[in-house]
Protein backbone atom coordinates (compact mmCIF):
# COMPACT_ATOMS: atom_id res chain seq x y z
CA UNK A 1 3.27 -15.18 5.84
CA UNK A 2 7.15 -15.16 4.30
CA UNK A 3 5.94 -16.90 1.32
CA UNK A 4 3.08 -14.39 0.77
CA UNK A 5 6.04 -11.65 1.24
CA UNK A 6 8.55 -13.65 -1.13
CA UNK A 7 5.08 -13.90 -4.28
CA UNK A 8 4.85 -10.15 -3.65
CA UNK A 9 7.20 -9.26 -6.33
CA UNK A 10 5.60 -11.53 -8.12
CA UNK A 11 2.26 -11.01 -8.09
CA UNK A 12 2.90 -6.95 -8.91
CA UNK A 13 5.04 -8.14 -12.12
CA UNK A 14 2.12 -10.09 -12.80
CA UNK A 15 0.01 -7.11 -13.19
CA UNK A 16 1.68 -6.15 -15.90
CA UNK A 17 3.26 -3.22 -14.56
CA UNK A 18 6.25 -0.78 -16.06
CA UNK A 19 6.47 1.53 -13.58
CA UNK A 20 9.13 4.05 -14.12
CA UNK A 21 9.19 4.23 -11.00
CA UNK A 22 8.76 2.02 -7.74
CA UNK A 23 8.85 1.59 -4.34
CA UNK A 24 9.66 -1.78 -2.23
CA UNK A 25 8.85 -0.83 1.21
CA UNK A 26 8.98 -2.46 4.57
CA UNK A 27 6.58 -1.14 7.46
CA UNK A 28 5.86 -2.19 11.02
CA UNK A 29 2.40 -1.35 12.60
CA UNK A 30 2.32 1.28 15.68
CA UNK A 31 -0.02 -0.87 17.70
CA UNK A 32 -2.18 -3.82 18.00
CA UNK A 33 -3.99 -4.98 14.45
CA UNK A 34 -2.73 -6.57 11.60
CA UNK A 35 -3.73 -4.21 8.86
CA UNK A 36 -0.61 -2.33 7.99
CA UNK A 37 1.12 -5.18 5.94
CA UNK A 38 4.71 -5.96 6.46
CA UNK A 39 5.79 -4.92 2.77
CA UNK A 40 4.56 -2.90 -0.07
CA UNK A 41 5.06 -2.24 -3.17
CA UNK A 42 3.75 0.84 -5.46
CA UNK A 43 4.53 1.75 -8.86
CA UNK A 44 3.81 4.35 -11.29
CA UNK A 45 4.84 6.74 -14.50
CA UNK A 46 5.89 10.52 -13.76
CA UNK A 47 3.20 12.92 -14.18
CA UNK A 48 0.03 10.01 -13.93
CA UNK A 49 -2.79 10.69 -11.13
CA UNK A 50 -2.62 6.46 -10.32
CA UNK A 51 -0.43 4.01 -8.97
CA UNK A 52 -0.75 0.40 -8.49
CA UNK A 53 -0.23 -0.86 -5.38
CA UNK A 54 0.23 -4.37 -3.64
CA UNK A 55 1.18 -5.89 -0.62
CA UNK A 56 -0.29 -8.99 1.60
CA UNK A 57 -3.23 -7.55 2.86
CA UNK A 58 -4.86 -6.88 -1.04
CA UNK A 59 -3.46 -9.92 -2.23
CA UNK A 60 -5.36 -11.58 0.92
CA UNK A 61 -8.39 -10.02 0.68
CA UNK A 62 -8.18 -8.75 -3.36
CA UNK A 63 -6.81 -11.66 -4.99
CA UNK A 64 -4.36 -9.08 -7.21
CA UNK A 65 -2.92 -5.75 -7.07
CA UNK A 66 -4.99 -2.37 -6.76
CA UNK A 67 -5.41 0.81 -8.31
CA UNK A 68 -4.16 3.78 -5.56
CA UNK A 69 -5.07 7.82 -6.52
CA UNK A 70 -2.07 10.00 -6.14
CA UNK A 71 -3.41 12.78 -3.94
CA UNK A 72 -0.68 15.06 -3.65
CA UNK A 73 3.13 14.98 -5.42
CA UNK A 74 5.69 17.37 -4.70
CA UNK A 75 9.27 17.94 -4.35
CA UNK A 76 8.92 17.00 -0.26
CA UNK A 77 6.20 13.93 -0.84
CA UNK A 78 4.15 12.04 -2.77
CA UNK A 79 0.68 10.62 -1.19
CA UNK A 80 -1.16 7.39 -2.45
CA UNK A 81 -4.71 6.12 -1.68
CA UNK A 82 -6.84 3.40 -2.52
CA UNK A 83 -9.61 1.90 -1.23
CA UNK A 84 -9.96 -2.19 -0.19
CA UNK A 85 -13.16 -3.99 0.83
CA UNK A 86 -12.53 -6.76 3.10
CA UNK A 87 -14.50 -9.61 4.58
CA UNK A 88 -13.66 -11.04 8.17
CA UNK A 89 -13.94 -14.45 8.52
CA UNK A 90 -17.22 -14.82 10.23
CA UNK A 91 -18.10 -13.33 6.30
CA UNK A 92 -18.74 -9.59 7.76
CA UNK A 93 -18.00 -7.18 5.53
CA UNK A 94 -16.78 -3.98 6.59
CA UNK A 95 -17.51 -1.36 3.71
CA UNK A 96 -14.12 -0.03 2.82
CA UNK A 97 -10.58 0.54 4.32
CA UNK A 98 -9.13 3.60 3.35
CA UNK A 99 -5.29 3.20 3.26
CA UNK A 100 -3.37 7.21 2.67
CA UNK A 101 0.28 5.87 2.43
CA UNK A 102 2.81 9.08 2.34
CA UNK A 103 6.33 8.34 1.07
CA UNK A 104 9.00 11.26 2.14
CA UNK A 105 11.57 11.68 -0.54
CA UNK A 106 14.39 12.75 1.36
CA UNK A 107 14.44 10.25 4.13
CA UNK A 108 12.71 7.65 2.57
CA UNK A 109 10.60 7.02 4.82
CA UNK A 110 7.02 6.02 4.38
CA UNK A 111 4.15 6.85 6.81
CA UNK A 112 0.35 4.66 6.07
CA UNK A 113 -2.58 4.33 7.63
CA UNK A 114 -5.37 2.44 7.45
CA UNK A 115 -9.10 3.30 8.50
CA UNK A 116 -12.08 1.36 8.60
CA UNK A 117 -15.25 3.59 7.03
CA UNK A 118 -17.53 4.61 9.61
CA UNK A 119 -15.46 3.07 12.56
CA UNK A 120 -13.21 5.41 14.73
CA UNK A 121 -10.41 2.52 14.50
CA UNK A 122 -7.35 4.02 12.78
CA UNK A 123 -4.25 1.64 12.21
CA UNK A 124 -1.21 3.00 11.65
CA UNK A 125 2.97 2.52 10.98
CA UNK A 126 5.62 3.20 8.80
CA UNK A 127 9.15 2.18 7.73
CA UNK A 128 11.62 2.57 4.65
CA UNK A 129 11.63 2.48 1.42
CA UNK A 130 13.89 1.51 -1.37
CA UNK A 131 12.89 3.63 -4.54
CA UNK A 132 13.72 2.53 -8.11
CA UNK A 133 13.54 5.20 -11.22
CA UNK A 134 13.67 3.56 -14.43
């Protein structure tokens, strides 16, 4: 797992990404599971509806970063989403996870979840955040 954590960086400069802005987060899951990753990072330009997003978990199951929706940005918050079909290892698919990660300005703090599409199972945690603006 560390060096999946230390190609993180990498693997999001790979995308070719120049965010003006970013955030390098670390998280801890409220629970059992293991599908709120240990670190994420999200970038993006002011005023764009998208992000991209990586962390363990898509590189894992995604082979590269993803596209996230912003769903809401104000002066208090700014929400990201994105979707990520995974495969267990018995080659099960489960549909979707639907990930809402909400990073609070002031505190920085970050709250995410993650939910399975048609299961009841909702994973959860949160953590800080170091934000960059270029």
């Amino acid at each position: 797992m560390k060096s999946l954590l230390l190609a993180l960086p990498l693997a999001f400069a790979a995308a070719g990404s120049h965010a003006a802005e970013t955030l390098l987060c670390t998280l801890d899951q409220y629970g059992p599971g293991n599908w709120i990753p240990e670190i994420v990072f999200i970038g993006w330009d002011d005023g764009t509806r998208t992000a991209t997003v990586s962390d363990p978990v898509i590189l894992h199951f995604n082979g590269a970063p993803l596209l996230a929706r912003i769903a809401a940005d104000n002066d208090k918050r700014i929400t990201f989403v994105w979707d990520l079909a995974v495969e267990d290892r018995a080659g099960t698919y489960v549909p979707t996870f639907i990930y809402r990660a909400t990073y609070l300005k002031q505190s920085g703090r970050m709250q995410i979840s993650a939910t399975a599409a048609g299961y009841d199972a909702r994973f959860q945690g949160g953590g800080t955040c170091q934000r960059d603006a270029r």
